[in-house]
N, C-alpha and C. Protein backbone atom coordinates (compact mmCIF):
# COMPACT_ATOMS: atom_id res chain seq x y z
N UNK A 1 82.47 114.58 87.21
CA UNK A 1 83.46 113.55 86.93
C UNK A 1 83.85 112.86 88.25
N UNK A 2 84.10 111.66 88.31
CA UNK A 2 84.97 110.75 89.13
C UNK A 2 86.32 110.79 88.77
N UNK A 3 86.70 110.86 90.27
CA UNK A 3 88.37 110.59 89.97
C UNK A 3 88.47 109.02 90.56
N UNK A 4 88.46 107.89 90.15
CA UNK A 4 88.76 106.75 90.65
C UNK A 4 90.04 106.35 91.23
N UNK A 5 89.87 105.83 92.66
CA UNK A 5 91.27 105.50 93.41
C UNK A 5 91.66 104.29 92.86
N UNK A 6 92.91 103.98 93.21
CA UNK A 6 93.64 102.62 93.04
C UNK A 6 93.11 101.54 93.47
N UNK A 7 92.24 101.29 94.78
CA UNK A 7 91.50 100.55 95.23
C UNK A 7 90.62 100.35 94.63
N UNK A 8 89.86 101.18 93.83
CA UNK A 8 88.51 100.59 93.38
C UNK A 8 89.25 100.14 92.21
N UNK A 9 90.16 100.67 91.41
CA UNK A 9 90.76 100.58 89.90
C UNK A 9 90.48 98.65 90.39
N UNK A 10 91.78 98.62 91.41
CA UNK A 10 92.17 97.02 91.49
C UNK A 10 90.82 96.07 91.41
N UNK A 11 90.03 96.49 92.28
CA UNK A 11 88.35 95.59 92.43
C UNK A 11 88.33 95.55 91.14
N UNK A 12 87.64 96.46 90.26
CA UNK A 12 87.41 96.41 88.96
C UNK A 12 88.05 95.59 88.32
N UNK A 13 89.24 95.69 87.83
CA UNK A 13 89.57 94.83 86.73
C UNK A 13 90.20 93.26 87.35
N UNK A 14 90.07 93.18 88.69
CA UNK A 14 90.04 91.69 89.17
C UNK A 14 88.50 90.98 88.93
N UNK A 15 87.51 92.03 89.14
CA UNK A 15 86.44 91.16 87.81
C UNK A 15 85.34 90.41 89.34
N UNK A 16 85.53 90.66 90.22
CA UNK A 16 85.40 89.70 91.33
C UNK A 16 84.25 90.13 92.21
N UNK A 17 83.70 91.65 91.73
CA UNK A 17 82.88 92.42 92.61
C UNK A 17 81.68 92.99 91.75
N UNK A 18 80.79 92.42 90.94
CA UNK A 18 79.64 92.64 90.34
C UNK A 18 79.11 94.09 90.57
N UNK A 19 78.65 94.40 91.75
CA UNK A 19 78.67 96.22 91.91
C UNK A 19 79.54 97.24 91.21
N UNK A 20 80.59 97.06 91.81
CA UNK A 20 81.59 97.98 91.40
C UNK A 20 81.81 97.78 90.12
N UNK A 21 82.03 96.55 89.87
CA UNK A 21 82.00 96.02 87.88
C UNK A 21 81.24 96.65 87.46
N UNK A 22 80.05 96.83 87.45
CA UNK A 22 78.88 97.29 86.97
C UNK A 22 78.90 98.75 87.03
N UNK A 23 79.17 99.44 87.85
CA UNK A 23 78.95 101.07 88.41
C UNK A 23 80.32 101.53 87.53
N UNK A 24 81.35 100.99 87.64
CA UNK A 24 82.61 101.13 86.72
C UNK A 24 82.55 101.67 85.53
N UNK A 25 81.41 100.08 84.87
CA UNK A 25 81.43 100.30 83.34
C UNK A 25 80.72 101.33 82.72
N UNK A 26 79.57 101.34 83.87
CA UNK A 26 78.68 102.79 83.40
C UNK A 26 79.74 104.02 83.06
N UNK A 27 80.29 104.27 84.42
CA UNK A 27 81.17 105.61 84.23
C UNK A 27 81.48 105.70 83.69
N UNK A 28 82.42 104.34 82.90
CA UNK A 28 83.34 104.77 81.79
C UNK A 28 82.74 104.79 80.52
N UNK A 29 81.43 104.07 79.89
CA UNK A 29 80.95 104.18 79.26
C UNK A 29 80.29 105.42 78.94
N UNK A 30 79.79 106.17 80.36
CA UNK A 30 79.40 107.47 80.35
C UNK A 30 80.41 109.04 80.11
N UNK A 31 81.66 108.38 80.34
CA UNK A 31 82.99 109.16 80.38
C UNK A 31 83.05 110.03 81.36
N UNK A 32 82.70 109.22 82.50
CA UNK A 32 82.49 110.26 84.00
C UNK A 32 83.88 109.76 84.59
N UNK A 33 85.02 108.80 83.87
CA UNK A 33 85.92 108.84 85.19
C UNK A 33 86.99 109.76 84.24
N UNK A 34 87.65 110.15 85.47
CA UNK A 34 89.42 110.95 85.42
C UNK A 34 90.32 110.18 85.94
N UNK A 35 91.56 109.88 84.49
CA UNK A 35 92.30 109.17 85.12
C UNK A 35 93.19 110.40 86.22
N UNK A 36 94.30 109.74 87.28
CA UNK A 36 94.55 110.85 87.62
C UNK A 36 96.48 109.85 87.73
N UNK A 37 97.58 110.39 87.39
CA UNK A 37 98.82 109.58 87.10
C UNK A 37 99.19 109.28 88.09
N UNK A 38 99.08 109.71 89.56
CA UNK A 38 99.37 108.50 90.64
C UNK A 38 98.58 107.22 91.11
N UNK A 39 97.50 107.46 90.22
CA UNK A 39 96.74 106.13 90.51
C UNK A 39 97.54 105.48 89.49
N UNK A 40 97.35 105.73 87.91
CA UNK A 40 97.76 105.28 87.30
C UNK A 40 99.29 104.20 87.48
N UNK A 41 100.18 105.38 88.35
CA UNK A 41 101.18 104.87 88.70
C UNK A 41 101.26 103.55 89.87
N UNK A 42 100.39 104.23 90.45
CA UNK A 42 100.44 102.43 91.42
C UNK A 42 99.61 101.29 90.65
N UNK A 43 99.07 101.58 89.40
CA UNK A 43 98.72 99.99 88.90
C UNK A 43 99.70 99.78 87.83
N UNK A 44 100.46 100.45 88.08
CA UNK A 44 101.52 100.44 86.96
C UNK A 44 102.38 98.99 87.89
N UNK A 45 102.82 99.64 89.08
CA UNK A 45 103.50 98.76 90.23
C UNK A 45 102.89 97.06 90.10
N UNK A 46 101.55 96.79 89.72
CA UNK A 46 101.00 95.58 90.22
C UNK A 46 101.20 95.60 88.90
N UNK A 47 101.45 95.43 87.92
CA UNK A 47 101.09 94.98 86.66
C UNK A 47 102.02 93.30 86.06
N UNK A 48 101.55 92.68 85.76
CA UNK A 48 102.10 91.00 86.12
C UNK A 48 101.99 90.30 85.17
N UNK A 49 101.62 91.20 83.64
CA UNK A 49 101.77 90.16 82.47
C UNK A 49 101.68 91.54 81.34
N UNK A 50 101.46 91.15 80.43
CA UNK A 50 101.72 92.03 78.97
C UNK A 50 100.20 92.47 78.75
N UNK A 51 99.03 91.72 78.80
CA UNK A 51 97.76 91.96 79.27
C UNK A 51 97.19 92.77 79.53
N UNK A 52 98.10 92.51 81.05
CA UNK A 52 97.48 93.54 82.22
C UNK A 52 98.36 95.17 81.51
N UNK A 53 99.57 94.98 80.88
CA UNK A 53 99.99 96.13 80.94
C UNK A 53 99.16 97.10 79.56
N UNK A 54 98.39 96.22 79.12
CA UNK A 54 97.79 96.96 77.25
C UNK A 54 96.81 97.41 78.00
N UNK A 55 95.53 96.47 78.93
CA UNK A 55 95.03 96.76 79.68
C UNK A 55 94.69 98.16 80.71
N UNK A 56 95.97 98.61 81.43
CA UNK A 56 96.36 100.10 82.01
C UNK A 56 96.84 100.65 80.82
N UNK A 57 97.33 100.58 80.09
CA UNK A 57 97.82 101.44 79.37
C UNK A 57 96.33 101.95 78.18
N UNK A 58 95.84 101.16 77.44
CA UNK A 58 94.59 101.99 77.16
C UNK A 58 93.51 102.86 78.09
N UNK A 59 93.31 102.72 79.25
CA UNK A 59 92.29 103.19 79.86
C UNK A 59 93.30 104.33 79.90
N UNK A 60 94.91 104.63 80.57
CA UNK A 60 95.62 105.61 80.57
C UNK A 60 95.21 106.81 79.32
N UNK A 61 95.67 105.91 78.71
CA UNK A 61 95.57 106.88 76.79
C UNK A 61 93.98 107.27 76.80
N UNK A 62 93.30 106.59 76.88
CA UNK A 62 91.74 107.28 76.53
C UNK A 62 90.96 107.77 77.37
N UNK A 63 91.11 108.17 78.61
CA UNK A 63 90.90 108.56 79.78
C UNK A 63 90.78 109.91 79.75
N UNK A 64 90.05 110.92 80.09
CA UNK A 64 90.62 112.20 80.29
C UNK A 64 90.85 112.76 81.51
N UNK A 65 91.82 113.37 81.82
CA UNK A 65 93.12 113.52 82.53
C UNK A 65 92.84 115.54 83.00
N UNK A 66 93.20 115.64 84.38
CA UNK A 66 93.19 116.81 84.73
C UNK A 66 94.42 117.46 84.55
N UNK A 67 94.80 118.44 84.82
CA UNK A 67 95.77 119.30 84.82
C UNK A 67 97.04 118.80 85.92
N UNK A 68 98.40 118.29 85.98
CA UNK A 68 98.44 118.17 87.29
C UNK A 68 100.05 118.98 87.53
N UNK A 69 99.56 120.16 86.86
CA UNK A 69 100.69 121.30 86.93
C UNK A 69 100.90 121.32 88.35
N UNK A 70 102.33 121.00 88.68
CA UNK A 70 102.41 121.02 90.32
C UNK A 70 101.83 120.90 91.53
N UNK A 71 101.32 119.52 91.37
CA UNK A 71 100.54 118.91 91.75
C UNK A 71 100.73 117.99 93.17
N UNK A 72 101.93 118.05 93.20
CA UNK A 72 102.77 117.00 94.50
C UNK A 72 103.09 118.64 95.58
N UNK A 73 103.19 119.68 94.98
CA UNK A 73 103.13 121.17 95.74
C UNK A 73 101.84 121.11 96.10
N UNK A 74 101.46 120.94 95.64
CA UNK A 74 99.91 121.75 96.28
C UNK A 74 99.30 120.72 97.25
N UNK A 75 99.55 119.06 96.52
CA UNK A 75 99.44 118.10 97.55
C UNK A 75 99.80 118.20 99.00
N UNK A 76 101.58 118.52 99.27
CA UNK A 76 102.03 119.01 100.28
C UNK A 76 101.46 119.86 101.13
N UNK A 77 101.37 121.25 100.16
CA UNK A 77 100.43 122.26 100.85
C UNK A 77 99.46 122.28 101.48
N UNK A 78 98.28 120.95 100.87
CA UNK A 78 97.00 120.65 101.55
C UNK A 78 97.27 119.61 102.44
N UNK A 79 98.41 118.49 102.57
CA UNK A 79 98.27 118.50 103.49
C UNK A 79 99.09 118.62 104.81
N UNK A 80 100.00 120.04 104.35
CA UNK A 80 100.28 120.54 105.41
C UNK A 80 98.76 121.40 106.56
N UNK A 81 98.30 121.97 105.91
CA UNK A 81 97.08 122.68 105.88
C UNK A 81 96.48 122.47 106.87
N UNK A 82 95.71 120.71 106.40
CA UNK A 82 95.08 119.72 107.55
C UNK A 82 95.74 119.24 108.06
N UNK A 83 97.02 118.79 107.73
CA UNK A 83 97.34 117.74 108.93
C UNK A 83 97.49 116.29 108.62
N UNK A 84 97.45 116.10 107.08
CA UNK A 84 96.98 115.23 106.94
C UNK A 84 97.40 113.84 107.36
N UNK A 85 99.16 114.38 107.24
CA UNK A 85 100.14 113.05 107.18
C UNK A 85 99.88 112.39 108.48
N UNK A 86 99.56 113.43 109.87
CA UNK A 86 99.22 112.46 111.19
C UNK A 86 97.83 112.29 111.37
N UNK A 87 96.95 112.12 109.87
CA UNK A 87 96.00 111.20 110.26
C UNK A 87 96.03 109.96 109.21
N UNK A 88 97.13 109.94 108.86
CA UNK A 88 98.08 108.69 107.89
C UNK A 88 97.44 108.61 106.61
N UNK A 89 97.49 110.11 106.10
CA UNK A 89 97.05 109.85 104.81
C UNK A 89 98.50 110.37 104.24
N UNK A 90 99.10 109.82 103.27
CA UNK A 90 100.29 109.88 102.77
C UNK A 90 100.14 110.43 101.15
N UNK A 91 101.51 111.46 100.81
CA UNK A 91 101.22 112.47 100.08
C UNK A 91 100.58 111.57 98.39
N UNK A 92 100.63 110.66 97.95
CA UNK A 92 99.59 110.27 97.27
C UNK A 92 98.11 110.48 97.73
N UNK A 93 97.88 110.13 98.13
CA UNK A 93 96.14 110.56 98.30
C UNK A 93 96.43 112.28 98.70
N UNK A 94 97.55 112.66 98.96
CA UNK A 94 97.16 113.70 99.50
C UNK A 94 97.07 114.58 97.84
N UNK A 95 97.67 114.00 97.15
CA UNK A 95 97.44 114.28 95.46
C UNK A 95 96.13 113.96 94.82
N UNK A 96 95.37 113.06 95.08
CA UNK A 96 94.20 112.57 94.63
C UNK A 96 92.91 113.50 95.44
N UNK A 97 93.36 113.87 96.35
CA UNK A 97 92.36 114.91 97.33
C UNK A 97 92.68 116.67 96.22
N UNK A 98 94.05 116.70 96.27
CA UNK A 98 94.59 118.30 95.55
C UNK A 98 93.44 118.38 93.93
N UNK A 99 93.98 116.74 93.49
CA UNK A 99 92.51 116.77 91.86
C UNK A 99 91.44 116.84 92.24
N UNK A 100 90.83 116.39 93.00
CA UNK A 100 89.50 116.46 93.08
C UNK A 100 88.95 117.76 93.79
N UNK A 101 89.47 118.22 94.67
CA UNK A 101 89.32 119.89 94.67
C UNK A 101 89.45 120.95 93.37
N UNK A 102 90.71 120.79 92.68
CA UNK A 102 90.89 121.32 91.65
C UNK A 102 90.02 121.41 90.44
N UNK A 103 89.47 120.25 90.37
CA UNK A 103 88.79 119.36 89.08
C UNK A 103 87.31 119.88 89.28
N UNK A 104 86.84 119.64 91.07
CA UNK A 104 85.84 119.57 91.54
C UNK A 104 85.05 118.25 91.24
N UNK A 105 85.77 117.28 91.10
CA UNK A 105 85.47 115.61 91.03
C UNK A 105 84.83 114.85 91.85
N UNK A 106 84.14 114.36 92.00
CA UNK A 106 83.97 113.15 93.13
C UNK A 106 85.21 112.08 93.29
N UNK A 107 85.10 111.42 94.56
CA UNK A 107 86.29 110.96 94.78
C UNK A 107 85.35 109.24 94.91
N UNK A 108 86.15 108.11 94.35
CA UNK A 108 85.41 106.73 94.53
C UNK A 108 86.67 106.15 95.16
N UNK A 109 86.43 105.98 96.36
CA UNK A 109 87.52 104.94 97.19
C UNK A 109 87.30 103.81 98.02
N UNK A 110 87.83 103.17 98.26
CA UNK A 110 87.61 101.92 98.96
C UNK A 110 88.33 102.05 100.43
N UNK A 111 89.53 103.18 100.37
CA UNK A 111 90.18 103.57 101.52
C UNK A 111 89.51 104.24 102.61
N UNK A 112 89.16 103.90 103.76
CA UNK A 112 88.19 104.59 104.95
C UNK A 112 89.19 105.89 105.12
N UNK A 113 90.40 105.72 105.49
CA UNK A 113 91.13 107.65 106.18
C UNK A 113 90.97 108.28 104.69
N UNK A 114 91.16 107.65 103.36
CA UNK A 114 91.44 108.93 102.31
C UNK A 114 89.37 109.31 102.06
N UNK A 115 89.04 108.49 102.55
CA UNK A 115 87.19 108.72 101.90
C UNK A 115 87.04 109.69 103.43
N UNK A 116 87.35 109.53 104.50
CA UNK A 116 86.98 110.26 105.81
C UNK A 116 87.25 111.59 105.69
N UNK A 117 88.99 111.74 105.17
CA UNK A 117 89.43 113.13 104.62
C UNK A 117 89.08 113.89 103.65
N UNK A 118 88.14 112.85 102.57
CA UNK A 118 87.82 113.97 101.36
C UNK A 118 86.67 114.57 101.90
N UNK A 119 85.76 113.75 102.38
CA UNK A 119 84.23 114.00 102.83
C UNK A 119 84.78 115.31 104.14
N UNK A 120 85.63 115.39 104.91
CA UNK A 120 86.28 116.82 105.50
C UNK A 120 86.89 118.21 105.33
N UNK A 121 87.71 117.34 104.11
CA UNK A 121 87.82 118.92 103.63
C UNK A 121 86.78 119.49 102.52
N UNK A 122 86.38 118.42 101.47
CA UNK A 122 84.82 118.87 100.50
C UNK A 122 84.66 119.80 101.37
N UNK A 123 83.77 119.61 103.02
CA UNK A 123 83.02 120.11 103.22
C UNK A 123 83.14 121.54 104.67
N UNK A 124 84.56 121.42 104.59
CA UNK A 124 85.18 123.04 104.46
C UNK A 124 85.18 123.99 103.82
């Protein structure tokens, strides 16, 4: 499974990037992505018409979704661990790193420090 970041979420449904459009629809067609609720939650933040909000809100609902039983703890924990916050990854991603360990997910980001940090600890 993919856990898709907020960054790629945004590319995607701005419609504007043919690759990622394309690699997107597979996944989801294939049912390889995980939503994960802090992504969810920051496209919640950009959301700018009634559309856009049926839009997040179905992929939310039909999505399947990991566990995220104390999930902002364990975030903390990991990245107290590494270190993460002084290499400016902030405790959201540091939540999207905690699922994809947990899950054992691939991570799809557009962010260079949260893609630098997963590809570091993965491979711890």
């Amino acid at each position: 499974m993919i856990l898709v970041d907020t960054s790629v979420w945004i590319e995607f449904l701005k419609g504007k990037t043919p690759e990622i459009a394309d690699t997107m629809v597979l996944e989801l067609k294939n049912r390889n992505v995980v939503a994960a609720s802090p992504v969810f939650g920051e496209l919640w933040q950009g959301v700018k018409n009634d559309r856009e909000k049926s839009i997040i809100d179905t992929y939310w609902r039909n999505l399947p979704k990991e566990d995220e039983t104390e999930l902002f703890i364990e975030a903390g924990k990991l990245s107290n661990q590494y270190r993460l916050f002084s290499k400016g990854i902030g405790l959201i991603d540091c939540a999207l790193l905690s699922l994809i360990l947990k899950g054992n997910h691939h991570l799809w980001t557009l962010d260079k420090k949260l893609a630098t940090a997963a590809m570091e600890i993965v491979e711890l």
